[in-house]
N, C-alpha and C. Protein backbone atom coordinates (compact mmCIF):
# COMPACT_ATOMS: atom_id res chain seq x y z
N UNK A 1 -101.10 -6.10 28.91
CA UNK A 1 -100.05 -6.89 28.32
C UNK A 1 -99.19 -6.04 27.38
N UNK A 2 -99.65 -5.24 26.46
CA UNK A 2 -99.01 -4.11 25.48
C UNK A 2 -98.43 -3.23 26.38
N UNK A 3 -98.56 -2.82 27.47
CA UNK A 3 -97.40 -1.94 28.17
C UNK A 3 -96.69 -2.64 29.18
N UNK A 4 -96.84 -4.30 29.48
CA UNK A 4 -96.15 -4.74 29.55
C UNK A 4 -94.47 -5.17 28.63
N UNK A 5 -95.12 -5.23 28.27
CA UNK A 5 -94.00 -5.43 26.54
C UNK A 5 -93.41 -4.45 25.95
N UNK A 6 -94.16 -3.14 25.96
CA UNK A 6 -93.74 -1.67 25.71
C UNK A 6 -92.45 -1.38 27.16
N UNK A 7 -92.84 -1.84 28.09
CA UNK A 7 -91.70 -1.56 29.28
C UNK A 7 -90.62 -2.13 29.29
N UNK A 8 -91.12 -3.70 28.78
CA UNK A 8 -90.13 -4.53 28.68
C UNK A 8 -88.66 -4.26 27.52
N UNK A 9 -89.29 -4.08 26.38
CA UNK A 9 -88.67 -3.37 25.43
C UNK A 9 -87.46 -2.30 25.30
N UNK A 10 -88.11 -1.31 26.39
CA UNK A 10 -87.25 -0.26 26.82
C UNK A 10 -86.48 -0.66 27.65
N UNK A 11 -86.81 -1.24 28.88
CA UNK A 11 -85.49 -1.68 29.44
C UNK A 11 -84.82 -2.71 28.75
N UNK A 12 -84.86 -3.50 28.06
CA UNK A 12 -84.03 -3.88 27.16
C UNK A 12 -82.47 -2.88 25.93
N UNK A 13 -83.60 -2.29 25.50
CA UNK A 13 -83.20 -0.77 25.02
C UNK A 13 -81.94 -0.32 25.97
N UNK A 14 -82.61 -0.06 26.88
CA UNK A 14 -81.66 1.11 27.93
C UNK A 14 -80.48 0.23 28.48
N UNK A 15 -80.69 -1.03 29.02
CA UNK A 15 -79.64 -1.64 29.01
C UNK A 15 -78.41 -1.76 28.06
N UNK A 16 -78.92 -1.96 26.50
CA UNK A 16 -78.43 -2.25 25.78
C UNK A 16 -77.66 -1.04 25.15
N UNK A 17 -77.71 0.01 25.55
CA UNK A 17 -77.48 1.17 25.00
C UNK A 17 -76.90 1.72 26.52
N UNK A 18 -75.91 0.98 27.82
CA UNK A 18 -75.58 1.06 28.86
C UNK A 18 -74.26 0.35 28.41
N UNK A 19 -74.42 -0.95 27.58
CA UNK A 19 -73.40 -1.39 27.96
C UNK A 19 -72.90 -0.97 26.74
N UNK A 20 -73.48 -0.81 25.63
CA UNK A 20 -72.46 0.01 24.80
C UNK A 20 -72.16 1.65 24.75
N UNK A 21 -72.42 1.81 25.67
CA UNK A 21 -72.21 3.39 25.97
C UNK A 21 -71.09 3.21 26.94
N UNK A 22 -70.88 2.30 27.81
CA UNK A 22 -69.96 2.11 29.28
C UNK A 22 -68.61 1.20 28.57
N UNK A 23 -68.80 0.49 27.78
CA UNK A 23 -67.40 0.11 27.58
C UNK A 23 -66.24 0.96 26.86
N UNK A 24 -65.24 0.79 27.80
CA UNK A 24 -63.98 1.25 27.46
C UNK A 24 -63.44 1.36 25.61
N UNK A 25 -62.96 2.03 24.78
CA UNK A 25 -62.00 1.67 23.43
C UNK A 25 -61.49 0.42 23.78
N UNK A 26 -61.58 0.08 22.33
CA UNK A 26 -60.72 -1.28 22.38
C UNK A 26 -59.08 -0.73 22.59
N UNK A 27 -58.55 -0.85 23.21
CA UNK A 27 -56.86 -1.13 23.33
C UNK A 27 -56.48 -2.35 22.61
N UNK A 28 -55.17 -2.11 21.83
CA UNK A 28 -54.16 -2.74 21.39
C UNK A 28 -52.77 -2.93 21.53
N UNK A 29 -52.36 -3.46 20.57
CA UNK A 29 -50.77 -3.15 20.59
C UNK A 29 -50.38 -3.78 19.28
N UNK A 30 -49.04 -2.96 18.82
CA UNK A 30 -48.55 -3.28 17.58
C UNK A 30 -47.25 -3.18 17.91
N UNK A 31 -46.27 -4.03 17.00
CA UNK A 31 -44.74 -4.12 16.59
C UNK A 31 -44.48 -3.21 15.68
N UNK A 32 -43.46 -2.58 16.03
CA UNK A 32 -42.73 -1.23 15.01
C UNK A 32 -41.48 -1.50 14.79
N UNK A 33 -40.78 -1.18 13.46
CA UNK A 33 -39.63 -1.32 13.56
C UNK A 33 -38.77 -0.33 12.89
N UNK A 34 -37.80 -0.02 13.10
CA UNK A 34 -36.92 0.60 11.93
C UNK A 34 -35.41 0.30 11.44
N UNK A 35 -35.13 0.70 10.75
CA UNK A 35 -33.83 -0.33 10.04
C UNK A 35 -33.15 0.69 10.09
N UNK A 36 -31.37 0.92 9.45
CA UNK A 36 -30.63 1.53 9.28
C UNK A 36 -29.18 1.43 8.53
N UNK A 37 -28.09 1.68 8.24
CA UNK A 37 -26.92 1.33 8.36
C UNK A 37 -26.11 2.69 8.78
N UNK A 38 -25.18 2.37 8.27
CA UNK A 38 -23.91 3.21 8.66
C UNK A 38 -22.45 2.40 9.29
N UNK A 39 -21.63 3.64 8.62
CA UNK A 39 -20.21 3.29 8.58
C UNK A 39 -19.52 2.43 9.80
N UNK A 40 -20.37 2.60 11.05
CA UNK A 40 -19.41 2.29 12.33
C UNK A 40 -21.13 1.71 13.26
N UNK A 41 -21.02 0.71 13.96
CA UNK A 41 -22.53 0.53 14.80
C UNK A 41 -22.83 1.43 15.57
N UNK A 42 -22.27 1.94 15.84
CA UNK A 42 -22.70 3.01 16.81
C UNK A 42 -23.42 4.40 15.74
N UNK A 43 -23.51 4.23 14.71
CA UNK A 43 -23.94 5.29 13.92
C UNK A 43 -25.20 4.55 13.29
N UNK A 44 -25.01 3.39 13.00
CA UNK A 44 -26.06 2.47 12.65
C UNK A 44 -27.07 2.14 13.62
N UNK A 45 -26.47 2.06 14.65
CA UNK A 45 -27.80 1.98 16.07
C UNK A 45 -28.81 3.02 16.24
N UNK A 46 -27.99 4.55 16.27
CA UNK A 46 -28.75 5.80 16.52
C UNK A 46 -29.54 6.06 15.31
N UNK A 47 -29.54 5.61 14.22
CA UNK A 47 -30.19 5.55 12.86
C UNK A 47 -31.09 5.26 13.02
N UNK A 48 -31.31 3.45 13.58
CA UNK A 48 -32.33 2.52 13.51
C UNK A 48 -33.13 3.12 14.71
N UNK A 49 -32.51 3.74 15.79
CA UNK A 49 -33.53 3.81 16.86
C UNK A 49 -34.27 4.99 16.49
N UNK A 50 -33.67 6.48 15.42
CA UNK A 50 -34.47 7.24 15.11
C UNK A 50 -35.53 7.25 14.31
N UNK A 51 -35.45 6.27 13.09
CA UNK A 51 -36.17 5.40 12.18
C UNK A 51 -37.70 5.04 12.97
N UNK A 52 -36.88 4.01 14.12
CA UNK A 52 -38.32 3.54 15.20
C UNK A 52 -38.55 4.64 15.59
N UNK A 53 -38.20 5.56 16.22
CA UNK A 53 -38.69 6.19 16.70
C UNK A 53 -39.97 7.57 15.75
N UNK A 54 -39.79 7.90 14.64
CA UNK A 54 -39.90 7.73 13.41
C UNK A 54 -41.31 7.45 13.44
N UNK A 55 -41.00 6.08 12.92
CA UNK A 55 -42.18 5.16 13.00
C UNK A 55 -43.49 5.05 14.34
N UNK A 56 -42.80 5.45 15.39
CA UNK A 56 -43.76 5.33 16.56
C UNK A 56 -44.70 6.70 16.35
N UNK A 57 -43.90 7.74 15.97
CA UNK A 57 -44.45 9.03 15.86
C UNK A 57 -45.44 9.12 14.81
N UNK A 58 -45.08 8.19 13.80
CA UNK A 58 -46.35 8.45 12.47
C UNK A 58 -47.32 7.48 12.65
N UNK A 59 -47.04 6.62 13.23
CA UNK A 59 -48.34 5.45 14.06
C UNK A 59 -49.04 6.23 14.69
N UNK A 60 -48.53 7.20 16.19
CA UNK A 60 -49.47 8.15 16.63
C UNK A 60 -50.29 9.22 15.76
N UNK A 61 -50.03 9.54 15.32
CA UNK A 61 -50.32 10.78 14.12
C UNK A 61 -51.11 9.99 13.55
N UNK A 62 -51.35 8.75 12.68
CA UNK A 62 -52.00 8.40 11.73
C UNK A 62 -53.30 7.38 12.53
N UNK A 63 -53.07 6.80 13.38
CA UNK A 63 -54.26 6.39 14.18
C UNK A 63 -55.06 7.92 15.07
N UNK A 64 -54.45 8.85 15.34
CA UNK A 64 -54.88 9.47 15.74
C UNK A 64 -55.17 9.18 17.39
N UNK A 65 -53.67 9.02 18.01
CA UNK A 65 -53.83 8.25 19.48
C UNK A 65 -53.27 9.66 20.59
N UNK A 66 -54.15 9.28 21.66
CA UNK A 66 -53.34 10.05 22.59
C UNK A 66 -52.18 9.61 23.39
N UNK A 67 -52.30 8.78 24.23
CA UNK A 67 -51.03 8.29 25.56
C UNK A 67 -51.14 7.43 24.56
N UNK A 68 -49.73 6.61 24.72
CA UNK A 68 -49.51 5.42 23.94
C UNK A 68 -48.29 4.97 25.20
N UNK A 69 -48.31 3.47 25.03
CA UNK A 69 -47.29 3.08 25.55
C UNK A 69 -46.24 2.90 24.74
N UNK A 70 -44.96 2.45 25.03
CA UNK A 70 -43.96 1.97 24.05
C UNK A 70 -42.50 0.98 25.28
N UNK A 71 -42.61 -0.26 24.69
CA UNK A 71 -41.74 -1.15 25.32
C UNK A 71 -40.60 -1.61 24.39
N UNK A 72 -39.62 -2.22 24.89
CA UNK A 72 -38.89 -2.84 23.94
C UNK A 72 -39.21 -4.10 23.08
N UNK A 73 -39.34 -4.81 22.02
CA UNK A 73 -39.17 -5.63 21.59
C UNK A 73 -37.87 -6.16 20.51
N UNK A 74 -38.38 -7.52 20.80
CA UNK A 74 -36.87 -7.92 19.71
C UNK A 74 -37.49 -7.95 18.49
N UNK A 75 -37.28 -7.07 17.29
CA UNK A 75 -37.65 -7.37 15.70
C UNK A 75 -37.06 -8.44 14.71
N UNK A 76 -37.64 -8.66 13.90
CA UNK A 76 -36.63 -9.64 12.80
C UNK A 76 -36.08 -8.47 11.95
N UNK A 77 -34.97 -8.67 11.65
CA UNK A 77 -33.90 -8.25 11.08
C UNK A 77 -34.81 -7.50 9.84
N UNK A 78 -34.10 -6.85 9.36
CA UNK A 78 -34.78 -6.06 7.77
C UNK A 78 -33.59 -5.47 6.85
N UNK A 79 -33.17 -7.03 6.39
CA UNK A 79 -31.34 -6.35 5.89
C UNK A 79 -31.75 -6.10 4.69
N UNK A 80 -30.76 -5.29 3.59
CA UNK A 80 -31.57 -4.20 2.61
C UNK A 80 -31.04 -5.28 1.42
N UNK A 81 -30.11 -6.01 1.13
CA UNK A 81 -29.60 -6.91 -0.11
C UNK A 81 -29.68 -8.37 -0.07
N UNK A 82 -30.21 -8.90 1.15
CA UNK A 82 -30.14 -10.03 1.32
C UNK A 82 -31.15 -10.80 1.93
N UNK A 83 -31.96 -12.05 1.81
CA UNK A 83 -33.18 -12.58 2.35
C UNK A 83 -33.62 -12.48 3.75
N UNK A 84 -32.27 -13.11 4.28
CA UNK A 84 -32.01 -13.23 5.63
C UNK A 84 -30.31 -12.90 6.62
N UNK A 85 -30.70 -13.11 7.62
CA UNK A 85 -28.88 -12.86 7.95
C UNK A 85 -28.53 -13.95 8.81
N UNK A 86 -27.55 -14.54 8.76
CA UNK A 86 -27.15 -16.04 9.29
C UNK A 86 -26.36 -15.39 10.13
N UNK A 87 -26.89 -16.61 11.38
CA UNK A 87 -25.96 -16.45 12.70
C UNK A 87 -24.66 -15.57 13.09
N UNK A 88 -23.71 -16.23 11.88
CA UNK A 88 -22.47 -15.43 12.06
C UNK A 88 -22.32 -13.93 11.91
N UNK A 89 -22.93 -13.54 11.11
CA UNK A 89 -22.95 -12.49 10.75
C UNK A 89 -23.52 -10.96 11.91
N UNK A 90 -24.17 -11.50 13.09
CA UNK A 90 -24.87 -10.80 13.88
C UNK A 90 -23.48 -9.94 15.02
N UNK A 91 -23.48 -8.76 15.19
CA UNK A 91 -22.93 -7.97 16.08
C UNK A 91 -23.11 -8.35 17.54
N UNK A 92 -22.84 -9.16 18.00
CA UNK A 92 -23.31 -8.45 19.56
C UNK A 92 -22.56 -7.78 20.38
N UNK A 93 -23.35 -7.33 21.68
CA UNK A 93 -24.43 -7.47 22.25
C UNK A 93 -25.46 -6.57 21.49
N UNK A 94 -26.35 -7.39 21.64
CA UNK A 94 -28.08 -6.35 21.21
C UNK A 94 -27.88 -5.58 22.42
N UNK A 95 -28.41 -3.70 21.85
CA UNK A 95 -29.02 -3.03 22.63
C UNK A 95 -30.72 -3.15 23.35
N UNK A 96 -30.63 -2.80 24.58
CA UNK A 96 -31.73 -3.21 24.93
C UNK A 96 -31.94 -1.64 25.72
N UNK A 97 -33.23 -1.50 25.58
CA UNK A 97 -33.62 0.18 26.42
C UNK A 97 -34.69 -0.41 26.32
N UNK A 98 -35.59 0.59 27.72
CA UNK A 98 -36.55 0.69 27.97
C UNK A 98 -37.65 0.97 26.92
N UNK A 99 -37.19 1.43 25.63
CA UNK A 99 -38.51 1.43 24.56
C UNK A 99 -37.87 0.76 23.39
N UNK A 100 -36.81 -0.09 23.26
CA UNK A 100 -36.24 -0.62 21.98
C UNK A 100 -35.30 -1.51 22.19
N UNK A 101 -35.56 -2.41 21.50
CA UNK A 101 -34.07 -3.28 21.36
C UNK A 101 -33.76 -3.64 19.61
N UNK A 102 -32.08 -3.02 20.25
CA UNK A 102 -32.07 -3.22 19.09
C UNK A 102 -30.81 -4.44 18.74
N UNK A 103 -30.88 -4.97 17.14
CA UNK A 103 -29.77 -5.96 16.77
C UNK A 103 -29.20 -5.26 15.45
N UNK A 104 -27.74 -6.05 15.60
CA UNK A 104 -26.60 -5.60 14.24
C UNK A 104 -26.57 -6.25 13.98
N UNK A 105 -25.78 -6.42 12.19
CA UNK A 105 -25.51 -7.18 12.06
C UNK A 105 -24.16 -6.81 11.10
N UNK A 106 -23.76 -7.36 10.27
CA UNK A 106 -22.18 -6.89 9.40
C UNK A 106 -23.49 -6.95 8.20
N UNK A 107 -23.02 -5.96 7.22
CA UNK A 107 -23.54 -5.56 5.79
C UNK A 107 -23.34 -6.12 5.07
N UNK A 108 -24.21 -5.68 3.51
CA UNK A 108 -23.43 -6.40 2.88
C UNK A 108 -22.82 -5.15 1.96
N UNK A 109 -23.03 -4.12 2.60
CA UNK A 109 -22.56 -2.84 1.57
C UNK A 109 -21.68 -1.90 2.83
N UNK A 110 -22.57 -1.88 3.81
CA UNK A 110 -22.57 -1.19 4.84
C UNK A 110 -21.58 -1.82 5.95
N UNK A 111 -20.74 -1.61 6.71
CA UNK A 111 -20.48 -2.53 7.85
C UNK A 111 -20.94 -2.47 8.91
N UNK A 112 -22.56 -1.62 9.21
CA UNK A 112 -22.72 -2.75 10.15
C UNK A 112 -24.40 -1.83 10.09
N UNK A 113 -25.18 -2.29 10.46
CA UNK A 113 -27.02 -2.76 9.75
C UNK A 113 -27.69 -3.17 11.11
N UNK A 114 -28.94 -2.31 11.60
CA UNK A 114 -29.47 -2.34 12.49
C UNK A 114 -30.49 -2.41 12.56
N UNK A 115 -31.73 -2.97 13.53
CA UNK A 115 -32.96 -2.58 13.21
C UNK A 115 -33.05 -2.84 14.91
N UNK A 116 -33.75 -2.03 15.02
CA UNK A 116 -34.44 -1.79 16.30
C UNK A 116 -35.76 -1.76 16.22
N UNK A 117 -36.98 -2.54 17.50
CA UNK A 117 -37.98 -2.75 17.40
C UNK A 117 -38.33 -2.00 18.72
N UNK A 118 -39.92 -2.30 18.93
CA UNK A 118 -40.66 -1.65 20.26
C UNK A 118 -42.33 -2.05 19.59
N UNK A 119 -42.67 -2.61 20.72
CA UNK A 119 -44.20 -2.47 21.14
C UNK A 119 -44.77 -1.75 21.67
N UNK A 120 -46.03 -0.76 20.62
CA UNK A 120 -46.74 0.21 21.08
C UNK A 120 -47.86 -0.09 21.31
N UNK A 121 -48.26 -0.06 22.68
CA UNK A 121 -50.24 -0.09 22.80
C UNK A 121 -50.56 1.49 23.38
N UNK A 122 -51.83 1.16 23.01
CA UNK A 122 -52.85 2.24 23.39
C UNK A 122 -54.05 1.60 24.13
C-alpha cells in the first residue's frame, strides 16, 4: 500500500510539474498612446505618432519583450489645458494606419493637437 501511494504521488508530481512546465507565457495586450501639438496638423500628427511610437519602444524595453504586435486603435484624446474636447472642436478625417490611429483636434494654445493610439500584444 506505501508504494502504492509513493507511485501515486509521483505521478501526480510529474503531471503537475508537465503542465506547468508545457504552458505557453501568458500573452497580453495593452493601449498606448501619445499626444502632441504643433503649428499646422500635419506637424502635429507626425509628433503624436512619434510620441506613440516612443511609447511602444519603452513598453518593449521595460517589459523586456521580444516580437510584439502593434495595431491601430482609437485613443481618448489627451488635450494639455483642457478636461475634455467637444465635438466641434475635432479635425477630421482621423488618420488611420496599420499601427495607429490617430485624432485632431483645434488647441487651445496650439492650432491643432493630436494623439494617436495603437494596441500592443505580446
Amino acid at each position: 500500500m506505501r508504494s502504492f501511494l509513493r507511485v501515486f504521488g509521483l505521478a501526480v508530481t510529474a503531471a503537475g510539474l508537465c503542465v506547468a512546465l508545457g504552458t505557453p507565457a501568458q500573452a497580453g495586450c495593452v493601449g498606448l498612446s501619445g499626444t502632441a501639438d504643433g503649428f499646422d496638423r500635419q506637424t502635429a500628427v507626425s509628433r503624436a505618432q512619434n510620441a506613440l511610437a516612443q511609447a511602444v519602444a519603452e513598453f518593449k524595453t521595460q517589459k523586456r519583450l521580444g516580437a510584439i504586435s502593434v495595431s491601430a486603435m482609437r485613443a481618448t484624446p489627451q488635450p494639455y489645458w483642457r478636461g475634455s474636447v467637444s465635438p466641434n472642436l475635432y479635425q477630421k478625417p482621423d488618420i488611420v494606419t496599420s499601427k495607429s490611429h490617430t485624432i485632431c483636434w483645434s488647441g487651445v494654445v496650439s492650432p491643432s493637437v493630436c494623439t494617436s493610439g495603437a494596441k500592443v500584444c505580446w
